[in-house]
Protein backbone atom coordinates (compact mmCIF):
# COMPACT_ATOMS: atom_id res chain seq x y z
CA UNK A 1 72.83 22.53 -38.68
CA UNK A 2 70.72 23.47 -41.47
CA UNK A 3 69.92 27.83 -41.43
CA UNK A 4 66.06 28.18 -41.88
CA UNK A 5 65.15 30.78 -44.65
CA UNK A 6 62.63 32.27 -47.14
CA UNK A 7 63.29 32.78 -50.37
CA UNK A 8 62.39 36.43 -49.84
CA UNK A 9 64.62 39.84 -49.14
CA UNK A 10 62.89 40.29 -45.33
CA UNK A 11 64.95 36.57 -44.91
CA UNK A 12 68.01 37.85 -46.72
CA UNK A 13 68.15 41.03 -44.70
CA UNK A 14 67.54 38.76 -41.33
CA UNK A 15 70.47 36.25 -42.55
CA UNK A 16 72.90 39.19 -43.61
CA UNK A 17 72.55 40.67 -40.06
CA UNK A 18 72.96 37.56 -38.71
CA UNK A 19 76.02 36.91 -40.79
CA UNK A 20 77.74 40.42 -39.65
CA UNK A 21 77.31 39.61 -36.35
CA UNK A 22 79.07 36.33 -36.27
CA UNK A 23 81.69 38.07 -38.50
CA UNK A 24 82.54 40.81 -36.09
CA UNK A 25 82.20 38.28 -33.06
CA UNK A 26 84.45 35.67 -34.48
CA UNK A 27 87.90 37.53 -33.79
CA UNK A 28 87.29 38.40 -30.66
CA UNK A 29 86.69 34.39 -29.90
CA UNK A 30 89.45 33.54 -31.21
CA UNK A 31 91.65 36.15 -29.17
CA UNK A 32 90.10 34.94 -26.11
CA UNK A 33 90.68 31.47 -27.18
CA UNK A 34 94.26 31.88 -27.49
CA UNK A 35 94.34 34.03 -24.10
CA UNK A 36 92.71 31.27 -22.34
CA UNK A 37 94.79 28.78 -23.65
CA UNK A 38 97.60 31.07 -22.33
CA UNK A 39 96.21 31.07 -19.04
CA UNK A 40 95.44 27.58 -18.63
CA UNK A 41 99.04 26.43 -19.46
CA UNK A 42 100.22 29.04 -16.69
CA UNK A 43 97.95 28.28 -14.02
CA UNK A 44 99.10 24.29 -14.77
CA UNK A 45 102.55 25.24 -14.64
CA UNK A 46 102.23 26.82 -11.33
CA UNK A 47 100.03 24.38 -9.78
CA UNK A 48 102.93 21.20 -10.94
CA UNK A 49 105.43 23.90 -9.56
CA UNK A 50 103.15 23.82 -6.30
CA UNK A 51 103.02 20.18 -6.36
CA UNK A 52 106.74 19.40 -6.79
CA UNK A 53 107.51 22.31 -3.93
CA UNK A 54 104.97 20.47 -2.19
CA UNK A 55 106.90 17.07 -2.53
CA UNK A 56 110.52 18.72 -1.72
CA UNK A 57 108.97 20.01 1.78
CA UNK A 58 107.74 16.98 2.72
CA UNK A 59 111.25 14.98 1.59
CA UNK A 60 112.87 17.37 3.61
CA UNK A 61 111.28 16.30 6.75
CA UNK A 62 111.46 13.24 5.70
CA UNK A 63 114.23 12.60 8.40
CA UNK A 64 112.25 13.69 11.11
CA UNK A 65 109.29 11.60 10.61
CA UNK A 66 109.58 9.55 13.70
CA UNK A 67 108.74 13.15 15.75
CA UNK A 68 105.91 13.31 13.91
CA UNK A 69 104.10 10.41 15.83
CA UNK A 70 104.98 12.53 18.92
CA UNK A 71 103.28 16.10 17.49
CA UNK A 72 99.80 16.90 18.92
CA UNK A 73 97.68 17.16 15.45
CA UNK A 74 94.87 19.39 17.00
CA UNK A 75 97.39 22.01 17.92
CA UNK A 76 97.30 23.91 14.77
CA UNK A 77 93.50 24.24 12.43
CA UNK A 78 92.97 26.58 9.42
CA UNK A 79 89.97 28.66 10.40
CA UNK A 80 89.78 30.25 6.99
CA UNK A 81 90.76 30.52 3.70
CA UNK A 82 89.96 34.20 2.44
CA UNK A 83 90.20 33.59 -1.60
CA UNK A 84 89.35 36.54 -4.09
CA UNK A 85 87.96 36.80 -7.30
CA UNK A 86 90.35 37.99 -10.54
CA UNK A 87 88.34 38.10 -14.26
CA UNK A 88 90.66 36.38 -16.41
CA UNK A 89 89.66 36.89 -20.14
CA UNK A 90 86.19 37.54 -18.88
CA UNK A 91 86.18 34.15 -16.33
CA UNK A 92 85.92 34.76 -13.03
CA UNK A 93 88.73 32.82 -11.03
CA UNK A 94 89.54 32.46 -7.45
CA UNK A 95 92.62 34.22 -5.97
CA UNK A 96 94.31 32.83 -2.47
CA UNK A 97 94.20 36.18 -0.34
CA UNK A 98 95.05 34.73 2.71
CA UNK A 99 94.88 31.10 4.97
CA UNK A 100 94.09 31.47 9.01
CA UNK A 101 95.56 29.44 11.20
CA UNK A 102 94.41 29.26 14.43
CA UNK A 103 96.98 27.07 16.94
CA UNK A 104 95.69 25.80 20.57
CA UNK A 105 97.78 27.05 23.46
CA UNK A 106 99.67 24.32 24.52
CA UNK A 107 102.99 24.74 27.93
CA UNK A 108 106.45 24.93 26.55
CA UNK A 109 107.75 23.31 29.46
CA UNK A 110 105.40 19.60 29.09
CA UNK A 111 105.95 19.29 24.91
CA UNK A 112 109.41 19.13 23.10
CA UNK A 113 111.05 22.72 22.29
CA UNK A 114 110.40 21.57 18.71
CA UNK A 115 107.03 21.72 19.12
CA UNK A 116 107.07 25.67 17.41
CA UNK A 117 109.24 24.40 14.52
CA UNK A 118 106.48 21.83 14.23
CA UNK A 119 104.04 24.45 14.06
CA UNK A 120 105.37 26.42 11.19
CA UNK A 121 106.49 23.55 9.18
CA UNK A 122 102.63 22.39 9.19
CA UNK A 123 101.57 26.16 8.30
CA UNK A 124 103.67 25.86 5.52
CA UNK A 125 102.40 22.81 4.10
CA UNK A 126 99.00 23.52 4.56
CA UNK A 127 99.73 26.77 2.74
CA UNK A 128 101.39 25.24 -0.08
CA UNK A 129 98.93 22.27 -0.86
CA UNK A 130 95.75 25.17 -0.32
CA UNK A 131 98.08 27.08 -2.91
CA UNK A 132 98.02 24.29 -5.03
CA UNK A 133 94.49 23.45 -4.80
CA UNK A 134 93.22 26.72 -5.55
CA UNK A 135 95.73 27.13 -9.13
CA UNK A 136 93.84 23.70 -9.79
CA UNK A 137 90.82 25.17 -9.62
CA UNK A 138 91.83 28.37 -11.54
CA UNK A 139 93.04 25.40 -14.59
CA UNK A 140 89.97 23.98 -14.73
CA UNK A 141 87.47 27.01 -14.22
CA UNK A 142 89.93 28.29 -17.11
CA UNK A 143 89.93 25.31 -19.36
CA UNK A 144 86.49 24.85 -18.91
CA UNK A 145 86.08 28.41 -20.78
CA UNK A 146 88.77 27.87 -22.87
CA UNK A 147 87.09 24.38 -24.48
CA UNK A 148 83.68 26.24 -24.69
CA UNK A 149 84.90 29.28 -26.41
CA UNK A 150 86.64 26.52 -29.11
CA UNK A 151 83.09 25.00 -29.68
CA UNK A 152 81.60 28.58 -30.51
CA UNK A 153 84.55 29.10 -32.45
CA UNK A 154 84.39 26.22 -34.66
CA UNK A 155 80.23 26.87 -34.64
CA UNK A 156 81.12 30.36 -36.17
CA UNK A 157 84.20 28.74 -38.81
CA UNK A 158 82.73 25.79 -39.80
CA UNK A 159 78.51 25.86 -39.48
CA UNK A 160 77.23 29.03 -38.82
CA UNK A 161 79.15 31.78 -41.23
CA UNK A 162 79.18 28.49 -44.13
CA UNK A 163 75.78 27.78 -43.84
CA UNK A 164 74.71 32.19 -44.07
CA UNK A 165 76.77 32.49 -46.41
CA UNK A 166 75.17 29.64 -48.57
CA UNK A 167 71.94 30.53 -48.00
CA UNK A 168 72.42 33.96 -48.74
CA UNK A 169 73.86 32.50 -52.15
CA UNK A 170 70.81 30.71 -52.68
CA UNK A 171 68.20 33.49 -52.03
CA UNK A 172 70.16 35.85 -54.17
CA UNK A 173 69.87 33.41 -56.84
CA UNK A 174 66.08 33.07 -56.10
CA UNK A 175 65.26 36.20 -56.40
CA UNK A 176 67.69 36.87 -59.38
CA UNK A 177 65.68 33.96 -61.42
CA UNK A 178 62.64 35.37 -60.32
CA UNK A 179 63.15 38.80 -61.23
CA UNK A 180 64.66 37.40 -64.83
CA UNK A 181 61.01 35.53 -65.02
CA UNK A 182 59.48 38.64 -64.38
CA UNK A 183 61.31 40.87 -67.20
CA UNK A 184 60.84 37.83 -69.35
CA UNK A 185 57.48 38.08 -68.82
CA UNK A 186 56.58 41.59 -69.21
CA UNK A 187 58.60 41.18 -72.54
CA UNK A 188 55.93 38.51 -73.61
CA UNK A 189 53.17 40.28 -72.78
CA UNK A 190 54.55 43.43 -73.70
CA UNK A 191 55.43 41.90 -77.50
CA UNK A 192 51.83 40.45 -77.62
CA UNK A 193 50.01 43.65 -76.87
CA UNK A 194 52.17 45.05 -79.68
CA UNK A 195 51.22 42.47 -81.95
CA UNK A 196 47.67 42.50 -80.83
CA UNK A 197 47.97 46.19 -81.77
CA UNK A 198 49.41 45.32 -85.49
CA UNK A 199 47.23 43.11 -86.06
CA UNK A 200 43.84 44.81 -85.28
């Protein structure tokens, strides 16, 4: 990305602001880089630690799957799932408040006694895999950030600052050669008028 200029001080003012700017900014990037990068390993670790509690559950019931086929499905619905929002390094991410279950009235005396156990086992899955879900969504509302905030950083590093600081290099120059030319020159005329003077 080539940094349009004048060879003029207005220019070199504008560029030097622009410079200071990116300057001051570029820290604070890069801490929020690193804090994001923080925050996307956690919210990955807990989602895989979701995932494999997840797994264990379900192996544990593992030996009571042939019940399953015997469990009324519509018994128990989730009627809501009442998330918050936290700011994480300045992104907003969603928070699991609370999941509501809402569970059909069904006779104790018609369904197997295990029916309640049945109940609370699929409340707890359900909870778990909506736990899961939503640190998923935290990772990748996070990493999302996190690779975004890496492309401004490298803008800043390795375009931006580079290319104001070389142009600022070249305008000083500029106006260093043209202010030479300018002394130069009012030594030439200034030696002529002197010799104009001897010589008349």
């Amino acid at each position: 990305m080539a940094i349009k200029f004048q060879y003029n001080k207005t220019s070199l003012q504008q560029i030097n602001k622009q410079l200071k700017v990116r300057e001051r900014a570029l820290p604070t990037l890069k801490n929020k880089e690193a804090a994001l990068r923080v925050e996307v390993k956690k919210a990955k670790t807990t989602a895989e630690e979701y995932d494999e509690k997840l797994k264990h559950q379900l192996q544990s019931y593992q030996h009571v799957i042939e019940l399953w086929g015997e469990f009324d499905n519509d018994l128990v619905a989730i009627d809501d799932v009442v998330l918050s929002v936290k700011k994480i390094a300045g992104v907003k991410t969603p928070i699991l408040d609370d999941v509501i279950f809402s569970v059909k009235e069904f006779s104790l005396f018609n369904n197997p006694a295990w029916y309640l156990d049945g109940i609370t086992i699929i409340k707890e899955l359900a909870q778990i895999a909506i736990e899961r879900e939503v640190f998923n969504q935290k990772m990748q509302l996070l990493d999302h950030a996190r690779r975004k905030t890496t492309q401004k950083v490298n803008l800043y590093e390795k375009v931006q600052i580079p290319g104001f600081e070389d142009a600022i290099r070249k305008i000083k120059r500029y106006l260093e050669d043209e202010e030479n030319l300018s002394k130069a020159a009012q030594k030439i005329v200034k030696t002529r008028i002197q010799e104009m003077e001897e010589n008349a």
